[in-house]
Protein backbone atom coordinates (compact mmCIF):
# COMPACT_ATOMS: atom_id res chain seq x y z
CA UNK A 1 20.51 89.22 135.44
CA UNK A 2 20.36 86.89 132.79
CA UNK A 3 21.74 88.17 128.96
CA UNK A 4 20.55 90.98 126.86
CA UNK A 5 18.01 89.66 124.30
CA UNK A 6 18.54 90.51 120.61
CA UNK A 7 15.44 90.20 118.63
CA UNK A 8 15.95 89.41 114.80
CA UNK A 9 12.73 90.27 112.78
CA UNK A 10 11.31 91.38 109.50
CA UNK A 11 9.79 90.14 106.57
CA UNK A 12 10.78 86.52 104.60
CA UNK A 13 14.41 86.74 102.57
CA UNK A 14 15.69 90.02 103.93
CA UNK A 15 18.87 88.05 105.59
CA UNK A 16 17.56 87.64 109.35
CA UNK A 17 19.39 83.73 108.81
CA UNK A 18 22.16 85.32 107.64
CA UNK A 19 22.89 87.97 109.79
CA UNK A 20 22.38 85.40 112.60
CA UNK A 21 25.07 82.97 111.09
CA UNK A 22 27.27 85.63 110.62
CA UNK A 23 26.59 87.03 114.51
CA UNK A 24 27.10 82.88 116.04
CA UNK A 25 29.80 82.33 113.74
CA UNK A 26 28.57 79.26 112.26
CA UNK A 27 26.64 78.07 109.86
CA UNK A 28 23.43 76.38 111.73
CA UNK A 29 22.99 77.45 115.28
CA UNK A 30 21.01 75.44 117.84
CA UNK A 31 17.66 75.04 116.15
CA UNK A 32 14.60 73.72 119.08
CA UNK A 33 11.94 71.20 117.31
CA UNK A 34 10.19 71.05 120.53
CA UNK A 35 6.40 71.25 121.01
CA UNK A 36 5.01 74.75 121.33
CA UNK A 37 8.12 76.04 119.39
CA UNK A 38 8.58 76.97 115.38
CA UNK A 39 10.50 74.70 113.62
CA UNK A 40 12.72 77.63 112.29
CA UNK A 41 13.12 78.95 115.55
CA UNK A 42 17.00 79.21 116.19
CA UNK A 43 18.74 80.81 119.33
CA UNK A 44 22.66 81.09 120.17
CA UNK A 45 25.05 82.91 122.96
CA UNK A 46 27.33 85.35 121.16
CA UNK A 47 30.55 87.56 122.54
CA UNK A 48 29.45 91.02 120.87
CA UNK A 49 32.91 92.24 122.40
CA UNK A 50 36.04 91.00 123.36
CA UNK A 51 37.47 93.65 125.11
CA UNK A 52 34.76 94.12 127.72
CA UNK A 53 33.50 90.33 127.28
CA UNK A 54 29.98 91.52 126.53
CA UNK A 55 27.17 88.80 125.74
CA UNK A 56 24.13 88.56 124.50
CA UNK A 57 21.75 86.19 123.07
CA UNK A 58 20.35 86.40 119.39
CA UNK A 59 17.11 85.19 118.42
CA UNK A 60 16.26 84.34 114.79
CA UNK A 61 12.59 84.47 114.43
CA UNK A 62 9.90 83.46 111.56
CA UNK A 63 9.33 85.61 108.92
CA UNK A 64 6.51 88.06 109.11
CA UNK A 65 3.72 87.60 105.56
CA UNK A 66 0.58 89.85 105.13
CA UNK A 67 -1.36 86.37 105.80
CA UNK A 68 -3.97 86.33 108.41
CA UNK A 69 -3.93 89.90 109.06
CA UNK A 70 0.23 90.77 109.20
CA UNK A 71 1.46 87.39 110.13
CA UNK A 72 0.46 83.79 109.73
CA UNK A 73 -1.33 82.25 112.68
CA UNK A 74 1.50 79.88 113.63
CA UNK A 75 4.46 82.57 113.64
CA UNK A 76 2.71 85.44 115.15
CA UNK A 77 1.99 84.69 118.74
CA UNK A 78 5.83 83.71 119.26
CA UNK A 79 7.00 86.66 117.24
CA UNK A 80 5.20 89.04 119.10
CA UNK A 81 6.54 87.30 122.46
CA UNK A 82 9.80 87.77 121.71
CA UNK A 83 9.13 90.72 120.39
CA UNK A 84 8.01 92.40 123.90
CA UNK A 85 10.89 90.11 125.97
CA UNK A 86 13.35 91.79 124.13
CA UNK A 87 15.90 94.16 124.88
CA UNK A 88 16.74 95.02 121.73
CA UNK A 89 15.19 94.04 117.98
CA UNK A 90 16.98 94.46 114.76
CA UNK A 91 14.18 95.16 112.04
CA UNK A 92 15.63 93.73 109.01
CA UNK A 93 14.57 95.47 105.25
CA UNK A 94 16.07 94.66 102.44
CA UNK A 95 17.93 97.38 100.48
CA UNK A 96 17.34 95.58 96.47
CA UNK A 97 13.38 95.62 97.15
CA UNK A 98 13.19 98.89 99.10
CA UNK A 99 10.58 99.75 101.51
CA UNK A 100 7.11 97.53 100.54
CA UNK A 101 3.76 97.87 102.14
CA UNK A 102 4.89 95.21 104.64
CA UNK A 103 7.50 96.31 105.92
CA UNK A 104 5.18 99.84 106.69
CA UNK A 105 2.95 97.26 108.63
CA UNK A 106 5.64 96.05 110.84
CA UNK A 107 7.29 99.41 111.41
CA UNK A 108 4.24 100.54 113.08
CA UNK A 109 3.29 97.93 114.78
CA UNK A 110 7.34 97.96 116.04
CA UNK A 111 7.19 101.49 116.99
CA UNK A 112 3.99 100.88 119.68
CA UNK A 113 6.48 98.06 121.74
CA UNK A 114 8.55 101.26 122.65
CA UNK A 115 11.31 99.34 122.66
CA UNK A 116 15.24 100.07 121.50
CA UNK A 117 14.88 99.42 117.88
CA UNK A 118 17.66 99.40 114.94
CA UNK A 119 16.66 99.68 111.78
CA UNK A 120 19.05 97.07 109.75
CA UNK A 121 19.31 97.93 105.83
CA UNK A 122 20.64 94.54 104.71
CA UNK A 123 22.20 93.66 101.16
CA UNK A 124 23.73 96.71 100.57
CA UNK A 125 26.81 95.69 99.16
CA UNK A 126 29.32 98.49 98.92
CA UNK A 127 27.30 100.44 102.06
CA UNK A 128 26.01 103.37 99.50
CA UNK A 129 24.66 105.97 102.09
CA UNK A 130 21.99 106.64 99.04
CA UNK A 131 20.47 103.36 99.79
CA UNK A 132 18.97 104.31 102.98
CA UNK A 133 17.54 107.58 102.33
CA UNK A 134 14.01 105.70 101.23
CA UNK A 135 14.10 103.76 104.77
CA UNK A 136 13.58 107.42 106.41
CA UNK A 137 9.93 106.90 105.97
CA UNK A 138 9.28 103.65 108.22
CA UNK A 139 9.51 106.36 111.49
CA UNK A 140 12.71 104.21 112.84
CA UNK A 141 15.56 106.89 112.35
CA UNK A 142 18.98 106.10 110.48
CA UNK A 143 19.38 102.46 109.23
CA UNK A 144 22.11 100.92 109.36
CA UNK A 145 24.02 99.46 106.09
CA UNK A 146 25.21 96.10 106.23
CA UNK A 147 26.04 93.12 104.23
CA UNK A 148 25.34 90.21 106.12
CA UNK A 149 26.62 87.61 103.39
CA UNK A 150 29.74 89.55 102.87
CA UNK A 151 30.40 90.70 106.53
CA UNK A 152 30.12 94.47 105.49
CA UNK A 153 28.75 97.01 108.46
CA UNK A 154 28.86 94.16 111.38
CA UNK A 155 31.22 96.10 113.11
CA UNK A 156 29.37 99.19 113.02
CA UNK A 157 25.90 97.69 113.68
CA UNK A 158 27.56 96.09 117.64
CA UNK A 159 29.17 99.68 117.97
CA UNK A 160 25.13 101.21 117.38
CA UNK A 161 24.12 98.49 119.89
CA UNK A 162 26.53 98.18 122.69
CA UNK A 163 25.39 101.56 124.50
CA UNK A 164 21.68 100.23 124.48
CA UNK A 165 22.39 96.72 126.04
CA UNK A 166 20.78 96.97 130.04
CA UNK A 167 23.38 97.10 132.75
CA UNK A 168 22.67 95.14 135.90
CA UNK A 169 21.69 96.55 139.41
CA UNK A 170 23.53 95.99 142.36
CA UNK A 171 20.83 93.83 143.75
CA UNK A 172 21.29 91.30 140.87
CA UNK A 173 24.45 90.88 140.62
CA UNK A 174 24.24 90.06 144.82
CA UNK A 175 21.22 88.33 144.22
CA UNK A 176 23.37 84.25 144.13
CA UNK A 177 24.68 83.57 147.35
CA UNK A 178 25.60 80.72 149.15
CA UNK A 179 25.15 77.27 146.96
CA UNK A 180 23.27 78.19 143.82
CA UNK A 181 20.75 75.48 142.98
CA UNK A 182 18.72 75.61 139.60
CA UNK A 183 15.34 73.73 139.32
CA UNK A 184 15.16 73.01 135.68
CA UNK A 185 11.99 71.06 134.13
CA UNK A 186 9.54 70.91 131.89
CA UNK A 187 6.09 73.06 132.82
CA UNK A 188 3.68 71.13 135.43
CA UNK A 189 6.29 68.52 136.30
CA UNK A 190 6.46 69.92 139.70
CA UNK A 191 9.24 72.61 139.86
CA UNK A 192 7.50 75.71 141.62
CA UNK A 193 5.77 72.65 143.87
CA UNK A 194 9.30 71.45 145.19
CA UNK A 195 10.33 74.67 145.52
CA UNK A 196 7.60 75.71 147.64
CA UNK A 197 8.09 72.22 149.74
CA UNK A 198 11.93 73.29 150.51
CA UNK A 199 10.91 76.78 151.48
CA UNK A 200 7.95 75.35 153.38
CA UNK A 201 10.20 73.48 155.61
CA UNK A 202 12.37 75.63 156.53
CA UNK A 203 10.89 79.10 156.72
CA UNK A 204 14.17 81.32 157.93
CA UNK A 205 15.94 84.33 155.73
CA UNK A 206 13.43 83.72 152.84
CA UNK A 207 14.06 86.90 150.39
CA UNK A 208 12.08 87.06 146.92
CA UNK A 209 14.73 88.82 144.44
CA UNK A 210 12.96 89.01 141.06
CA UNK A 211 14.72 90.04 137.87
CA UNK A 212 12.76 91.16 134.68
CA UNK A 213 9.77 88.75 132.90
CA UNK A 214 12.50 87.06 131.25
CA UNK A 215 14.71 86.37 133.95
CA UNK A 216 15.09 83.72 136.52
CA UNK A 217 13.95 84.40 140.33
CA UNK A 218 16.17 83.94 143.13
CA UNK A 219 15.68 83.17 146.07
CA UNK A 220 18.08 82.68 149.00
CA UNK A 221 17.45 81.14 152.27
CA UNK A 222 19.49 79.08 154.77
CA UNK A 223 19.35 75.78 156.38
CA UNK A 224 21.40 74.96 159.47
CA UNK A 225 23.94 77.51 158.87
CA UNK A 226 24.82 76.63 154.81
CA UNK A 227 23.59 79.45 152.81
CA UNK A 228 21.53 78.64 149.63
CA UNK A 229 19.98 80.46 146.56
CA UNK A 230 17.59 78.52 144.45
CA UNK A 231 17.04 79.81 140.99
CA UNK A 232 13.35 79.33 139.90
CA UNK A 233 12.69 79.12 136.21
CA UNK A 234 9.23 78.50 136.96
CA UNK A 235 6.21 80.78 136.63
CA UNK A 236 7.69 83.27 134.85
CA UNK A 237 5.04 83.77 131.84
CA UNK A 238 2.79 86.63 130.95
CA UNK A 239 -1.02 85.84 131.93
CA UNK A 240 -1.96 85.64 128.39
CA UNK A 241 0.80 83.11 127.24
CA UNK A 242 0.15 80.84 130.20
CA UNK A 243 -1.79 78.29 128.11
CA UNK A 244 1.26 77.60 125.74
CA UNK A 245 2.36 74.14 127.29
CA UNK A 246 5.98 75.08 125.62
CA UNK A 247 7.27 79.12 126.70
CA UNK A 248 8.88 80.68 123.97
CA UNK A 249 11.87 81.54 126.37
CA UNK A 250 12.24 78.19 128.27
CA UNK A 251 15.22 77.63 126.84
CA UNK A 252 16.59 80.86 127.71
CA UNK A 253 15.86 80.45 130.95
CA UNK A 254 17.24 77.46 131.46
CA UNK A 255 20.61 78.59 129.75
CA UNK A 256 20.82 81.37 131.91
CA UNK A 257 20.24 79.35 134.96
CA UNK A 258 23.25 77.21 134.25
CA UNK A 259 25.39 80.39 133.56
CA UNK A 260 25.35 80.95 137.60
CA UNK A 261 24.15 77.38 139.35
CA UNK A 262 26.58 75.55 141.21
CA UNK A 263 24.02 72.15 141.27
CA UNK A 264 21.30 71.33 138.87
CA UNK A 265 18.03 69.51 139.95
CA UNK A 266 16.40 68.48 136.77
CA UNK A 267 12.76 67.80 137.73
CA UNK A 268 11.16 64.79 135.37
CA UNK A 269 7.25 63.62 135.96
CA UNK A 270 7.12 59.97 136.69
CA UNK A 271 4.01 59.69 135.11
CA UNK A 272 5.45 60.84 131.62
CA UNK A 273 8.88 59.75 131.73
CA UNK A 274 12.02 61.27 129.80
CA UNK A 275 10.74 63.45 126.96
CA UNK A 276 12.19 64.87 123.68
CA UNK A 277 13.04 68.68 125.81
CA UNK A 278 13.58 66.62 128.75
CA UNK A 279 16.55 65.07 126.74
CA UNK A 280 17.24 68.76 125.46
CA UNK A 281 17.93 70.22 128.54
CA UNK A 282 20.17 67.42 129.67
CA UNK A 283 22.59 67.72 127.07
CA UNK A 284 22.67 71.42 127.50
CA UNK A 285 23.37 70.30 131.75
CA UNK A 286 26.10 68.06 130.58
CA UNK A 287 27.70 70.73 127.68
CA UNK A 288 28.02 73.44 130.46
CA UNK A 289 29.53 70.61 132.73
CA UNK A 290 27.48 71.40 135.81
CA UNK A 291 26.49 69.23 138.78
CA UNK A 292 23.25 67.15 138.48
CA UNK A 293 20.35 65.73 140.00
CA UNK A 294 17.65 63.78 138.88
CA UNK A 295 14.43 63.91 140.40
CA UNK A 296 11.48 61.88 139.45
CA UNK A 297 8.62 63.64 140.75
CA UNK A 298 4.90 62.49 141.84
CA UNK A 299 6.37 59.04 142.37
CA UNK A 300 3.59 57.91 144.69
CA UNK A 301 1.22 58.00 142.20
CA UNK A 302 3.06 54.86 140.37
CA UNK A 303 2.33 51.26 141.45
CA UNK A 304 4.83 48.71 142.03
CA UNK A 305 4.62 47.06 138.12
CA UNK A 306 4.74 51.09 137.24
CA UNK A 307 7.59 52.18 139.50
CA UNK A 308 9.88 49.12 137.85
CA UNK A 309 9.37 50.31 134.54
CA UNK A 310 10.09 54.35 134.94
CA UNK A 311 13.25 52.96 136.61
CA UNK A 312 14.02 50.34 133.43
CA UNK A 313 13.38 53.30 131.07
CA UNK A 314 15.05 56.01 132.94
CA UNK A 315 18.36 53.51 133.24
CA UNK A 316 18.17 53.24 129.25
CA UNK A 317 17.88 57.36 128.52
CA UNK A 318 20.24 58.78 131.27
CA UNK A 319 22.57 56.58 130.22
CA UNK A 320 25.21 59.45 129.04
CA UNK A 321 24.62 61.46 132.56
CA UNK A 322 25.46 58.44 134.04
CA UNK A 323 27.10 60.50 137.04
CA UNK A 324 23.92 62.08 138.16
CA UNK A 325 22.18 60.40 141.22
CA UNK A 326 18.55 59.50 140.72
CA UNK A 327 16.25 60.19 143.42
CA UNK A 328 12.62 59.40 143.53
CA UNK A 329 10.21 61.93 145.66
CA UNK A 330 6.91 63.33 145.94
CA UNK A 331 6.88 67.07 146.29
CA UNK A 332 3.64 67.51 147.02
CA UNK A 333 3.28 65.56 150.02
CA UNK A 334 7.00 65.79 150.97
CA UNK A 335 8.07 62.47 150.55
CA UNK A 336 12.21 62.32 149.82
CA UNK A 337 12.75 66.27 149.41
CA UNK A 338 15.10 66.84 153.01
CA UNK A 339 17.13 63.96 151.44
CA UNK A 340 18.27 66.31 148.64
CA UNK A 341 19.81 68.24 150.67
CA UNK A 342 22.89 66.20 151.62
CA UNK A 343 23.40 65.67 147.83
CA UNK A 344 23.29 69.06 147.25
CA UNK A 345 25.84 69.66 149.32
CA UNK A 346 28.27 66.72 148.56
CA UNK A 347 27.99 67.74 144.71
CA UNK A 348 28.76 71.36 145.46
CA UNK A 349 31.91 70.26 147.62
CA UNK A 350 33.01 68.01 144.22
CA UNK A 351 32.53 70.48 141.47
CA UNK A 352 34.39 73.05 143.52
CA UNK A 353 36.95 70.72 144.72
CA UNK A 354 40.89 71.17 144.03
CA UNK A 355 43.23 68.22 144.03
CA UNK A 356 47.03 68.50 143.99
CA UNK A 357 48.93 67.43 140.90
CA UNK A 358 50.71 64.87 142.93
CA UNK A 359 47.50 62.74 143.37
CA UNK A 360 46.10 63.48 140.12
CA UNK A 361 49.50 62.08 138.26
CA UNK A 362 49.27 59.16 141.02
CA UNK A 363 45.58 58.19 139.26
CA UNK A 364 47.23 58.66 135.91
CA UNK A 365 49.62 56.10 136.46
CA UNK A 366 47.04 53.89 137.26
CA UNK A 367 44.71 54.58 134.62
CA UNK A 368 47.75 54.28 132.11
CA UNK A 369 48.61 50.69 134.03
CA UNK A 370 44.92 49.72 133.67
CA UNK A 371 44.76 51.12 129.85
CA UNK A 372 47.65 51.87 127.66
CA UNK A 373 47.02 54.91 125.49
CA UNK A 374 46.18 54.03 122.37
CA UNK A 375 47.81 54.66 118.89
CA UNK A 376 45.97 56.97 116.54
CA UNK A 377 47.37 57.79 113.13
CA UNK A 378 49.93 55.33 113.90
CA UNK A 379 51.66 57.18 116.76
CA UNK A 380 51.26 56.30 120.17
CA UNK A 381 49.37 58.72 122.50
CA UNK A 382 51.76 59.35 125.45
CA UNK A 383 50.58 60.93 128.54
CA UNK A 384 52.96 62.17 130.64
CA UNK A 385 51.15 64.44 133.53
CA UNK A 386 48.19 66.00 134.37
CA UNK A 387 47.12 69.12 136.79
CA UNK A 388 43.98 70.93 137.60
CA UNK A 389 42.84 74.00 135.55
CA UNK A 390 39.66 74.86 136.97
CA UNK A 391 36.57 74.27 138.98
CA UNK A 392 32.66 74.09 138.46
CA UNK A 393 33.20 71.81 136.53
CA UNK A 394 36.59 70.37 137.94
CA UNK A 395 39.03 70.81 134.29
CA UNK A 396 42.31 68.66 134.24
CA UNK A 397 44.65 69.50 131.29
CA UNK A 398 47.04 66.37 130.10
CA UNK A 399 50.18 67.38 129.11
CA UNK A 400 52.07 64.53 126.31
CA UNK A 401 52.64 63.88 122.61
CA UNK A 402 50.34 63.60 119.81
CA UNK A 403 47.28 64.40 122.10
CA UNK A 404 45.23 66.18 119.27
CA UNK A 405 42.59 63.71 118.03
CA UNK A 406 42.12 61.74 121.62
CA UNK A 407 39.81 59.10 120.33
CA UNK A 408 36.39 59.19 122.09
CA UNK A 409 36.25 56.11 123.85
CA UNK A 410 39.61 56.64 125.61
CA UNK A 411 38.55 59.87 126.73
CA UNK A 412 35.51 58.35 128.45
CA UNK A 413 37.76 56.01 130.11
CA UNK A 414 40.13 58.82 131.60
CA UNK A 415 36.95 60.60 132.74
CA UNK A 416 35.44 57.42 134.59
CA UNK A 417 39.01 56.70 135.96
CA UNK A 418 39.30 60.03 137.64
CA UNK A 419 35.68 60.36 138.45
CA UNK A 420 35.74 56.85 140.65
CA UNK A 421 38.98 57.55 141.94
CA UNK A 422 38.50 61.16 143.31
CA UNK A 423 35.19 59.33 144.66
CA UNK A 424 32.91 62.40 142.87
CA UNK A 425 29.12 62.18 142.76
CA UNK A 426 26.99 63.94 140.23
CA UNK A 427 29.90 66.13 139.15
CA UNK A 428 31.23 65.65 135.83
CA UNK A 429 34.74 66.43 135.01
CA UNK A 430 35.91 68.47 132.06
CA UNK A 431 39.25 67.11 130.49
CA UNK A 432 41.72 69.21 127.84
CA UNK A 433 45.04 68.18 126.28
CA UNK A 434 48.10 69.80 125.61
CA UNK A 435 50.79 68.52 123.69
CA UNK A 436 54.72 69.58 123.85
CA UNK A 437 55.80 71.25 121.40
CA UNK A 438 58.56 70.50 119.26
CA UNK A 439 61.10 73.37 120.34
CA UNK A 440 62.73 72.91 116.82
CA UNK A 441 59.92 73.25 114.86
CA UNK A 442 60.17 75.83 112.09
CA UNK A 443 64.18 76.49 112.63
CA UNK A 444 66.38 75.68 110.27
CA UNK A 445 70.00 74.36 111.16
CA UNK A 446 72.94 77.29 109.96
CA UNK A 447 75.22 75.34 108.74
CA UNK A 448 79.02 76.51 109.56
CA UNK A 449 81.95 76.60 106.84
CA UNK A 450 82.92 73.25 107.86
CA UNK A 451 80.24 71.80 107.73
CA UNK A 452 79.05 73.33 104.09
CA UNK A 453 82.73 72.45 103.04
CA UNK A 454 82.06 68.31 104.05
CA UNK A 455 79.02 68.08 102.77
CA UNK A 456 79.49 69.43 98.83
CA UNK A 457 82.40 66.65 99.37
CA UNK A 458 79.91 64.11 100.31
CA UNK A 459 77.51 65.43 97.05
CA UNK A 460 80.47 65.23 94.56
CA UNK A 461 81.39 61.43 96.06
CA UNK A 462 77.77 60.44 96.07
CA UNK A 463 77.65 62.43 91.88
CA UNK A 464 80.56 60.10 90.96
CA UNK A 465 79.00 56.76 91.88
């Protein structure tokens, strides 16, 4: 089951920006520019409580005008999309203009989605419970008072939402077995195609496990004994949103996808090359550190002069996955797909590999014989061991001095050291520092009677040259 989906909406300046920042903790969230998508469209994964780790994502969306009947014509089709994926939407008024004919509008055009809805009085500063009697009449019961700028009422408004968040069934939770294997890719590059072509092939223990319209589908099946499941982000659209070339939850999607593959196959069309959500969704492969492949689809529909230039290109903008293996296939005649599978496997066995400390310090001193650490701030990095954290991706922590601000570029060299010495394909590694601490920090030396007594003798010498 992928995350609960919080759905900010409500008229222009009511604080849906703000109450976002405040939710993600930052300042500007991950904002998509990509075709199909509103430029103010912003997304982010946010912890809505530590103690029982509970997630969910946020979704900031337009602002809602009386233009065009309700909403303008660019906002409203995505608005009401995410209005209906939703699990649950925040309907944002503003407590210094009270309730306006718009926000009546919206109200009961909310109420009709049957859907868990909390009404959110923002910019009541102080939390007044008079402020919210007005709200009454918008049919959504008891608002909730917050200050999003100052903070005020969070706290209450994740307590109000925690008990309506969607708990998973047994069957999704089981629903990953095996080697989990994501097919990410923009629509109509070939995803569901390949997928089919896999399944095609091998026909044996082939079980359809859908989640919800916003979910991913898994499906496991097995091929000479190894267990797989491959999560499908494909065809997962509403009938009447199937002509939007970009899906308002794509993104989504694709983030929960990562969350539980073990390998990624990224799915490019040779035809079309590496494109600007292409280059999106590898840097969101790379942040959560998971295994890659490449796979240039309908291949055999490129001439020779053609095939040399996807390949020039493609060598240019993969450049920073560098680690991924390229492979070149046709899905819908077959051509190249059973020679995934040996990839697949080898990437799986990488990112879930452990390695003793005793080789890992043995690379080290290599790596430090091949490249000294260098100074920063005028202090000399020192390095003195390293040992294996975790897995998927493989994480080595470096224990030495002054490891805070590892410049860049030597950190790219560690990471190629250890990658070609541990002989790892498409698996990235994940590398974090810890420095010793000074175990005298912060104390101050007592000084004894002696001591006290030889040292206001050194101060009056000292006074009387």
């Amino acid at each position: 089951m992928g995350l609960p989906i919080i759905c900010l909406v409500g008229r222009p300046n009511v604080g849906k920006s703000t109450l976002f920042n405040r939710l993600s903790h930052s300042r500007q969230a991950l904002v998509s520019d990509l075709e199909g998508l509103t430029r103010d469209r912003q997304y982010a994964e946010v912890l809505l409580d530590d103690d029982t780790q509970t997630f969910a994502t946020i979704i900031d969306t337009g602002g809602l005008t009386n233009k065009n009947n309700l909403v303008d014509s660019g906002i409203q089709g995505q608005v009401l999309n995410a209005l209906e994926e939703s699990n649950i939407i925040y309907f944002m008024v503003s407590s210094r203009d009270g309730v306006i004919g718009l926000d009546l509008e919206i109200a009961a055009r909310l109420r009709k989605l049957k859907k868990n809805i909390i009404l959110v009085c923002n910019k009541a500063e102080g939390l007044n419970p008079t402020l919210a009697a007005e709200f009454f009449e918008l049919g959504l019961g008891e608002p909730m008072l917050i200050s999003a700028e100052h903070g005020q009422g969070i706290a209450d408004l994740i307590d109000a939402t925690l008990p309506l968040l969607p708990q998973a069934t047994v069957d999704e939770i089981e629903a990953v077995k095996g080697i989990a294997v994501a097919v990410l890719g923009r629509p109509n590059v070939g995803k569901s195609t390949l997928i089919n072509r896999i399944l095609g092939q091998e026909r044996v223990l082939v079980i359809d496990l859908p989640g919800t319209t916003r979910d991913s589908i898994y499906i496991p099946f097995e091929r000479e004994g190894q267990k797989y499941t491959l999560i499908d982000t494909a065809g997962i659209r509403r009938k009447r949103s199937t002509h939007e070339k970009v899906e308002i939850f794509s993104i989504i999607k694709a983030i929960d996808a990562l969350e539980k593959a073990h390998v990624v196959i990224l799915v490019l069309d040779a035809q079309v090359g590496v494109t600007e959500q292409d280059a999106t969704l590898l840097g969101m492969i790379a942040d959560k550190g998971r295994a890659l492949l490449i796979v240039i689809n309908k291949w055999d529909g490129l001439d020779d002069y053609q095939k040399q230039e996807v390949k020039r290109k493609l060598e240019i903008k993969l450049s920073f996955v560098n680690y991924a293996s390229v492979h070149y296939i046709s899905a819908l005649h077959g051509s190249g797909v059973g020679k995934l599978f040996a990839p697949i496997n080898q990437s799986y066995q990488n990112a879930g590999g452990q390695y003793s400390t005793s080789i890992l310090n043995k690379i080290l001193e290599k790596a430090n014989q091949g490249h000294q650490p260098p100074p920063v701030k005028g202090k000399r990095l020192k390095v003195k061991y390293v040992n294996q954290t975790d897995v998927f991706p493989p994480t080595f922590t470096f224990h030495g001095n002054h490891l805070q601000n590892v410049p860049n570029a030597y950190e790219r060299y560690l990471k190629n050291f250890f990658i070609n010495a541990l002989k790892l394909t498409n698996t990235p590694i994940k590398i974090e520092y810890k420095s010793g601490d000074n175990p005298f920090k912060d104390k101050k030396n007592i000084l004894n009677a002696r001591q006290i007594a030889k040292k206001r003798r050194l101060m009056k010498f000292v006074k009387k040259r």
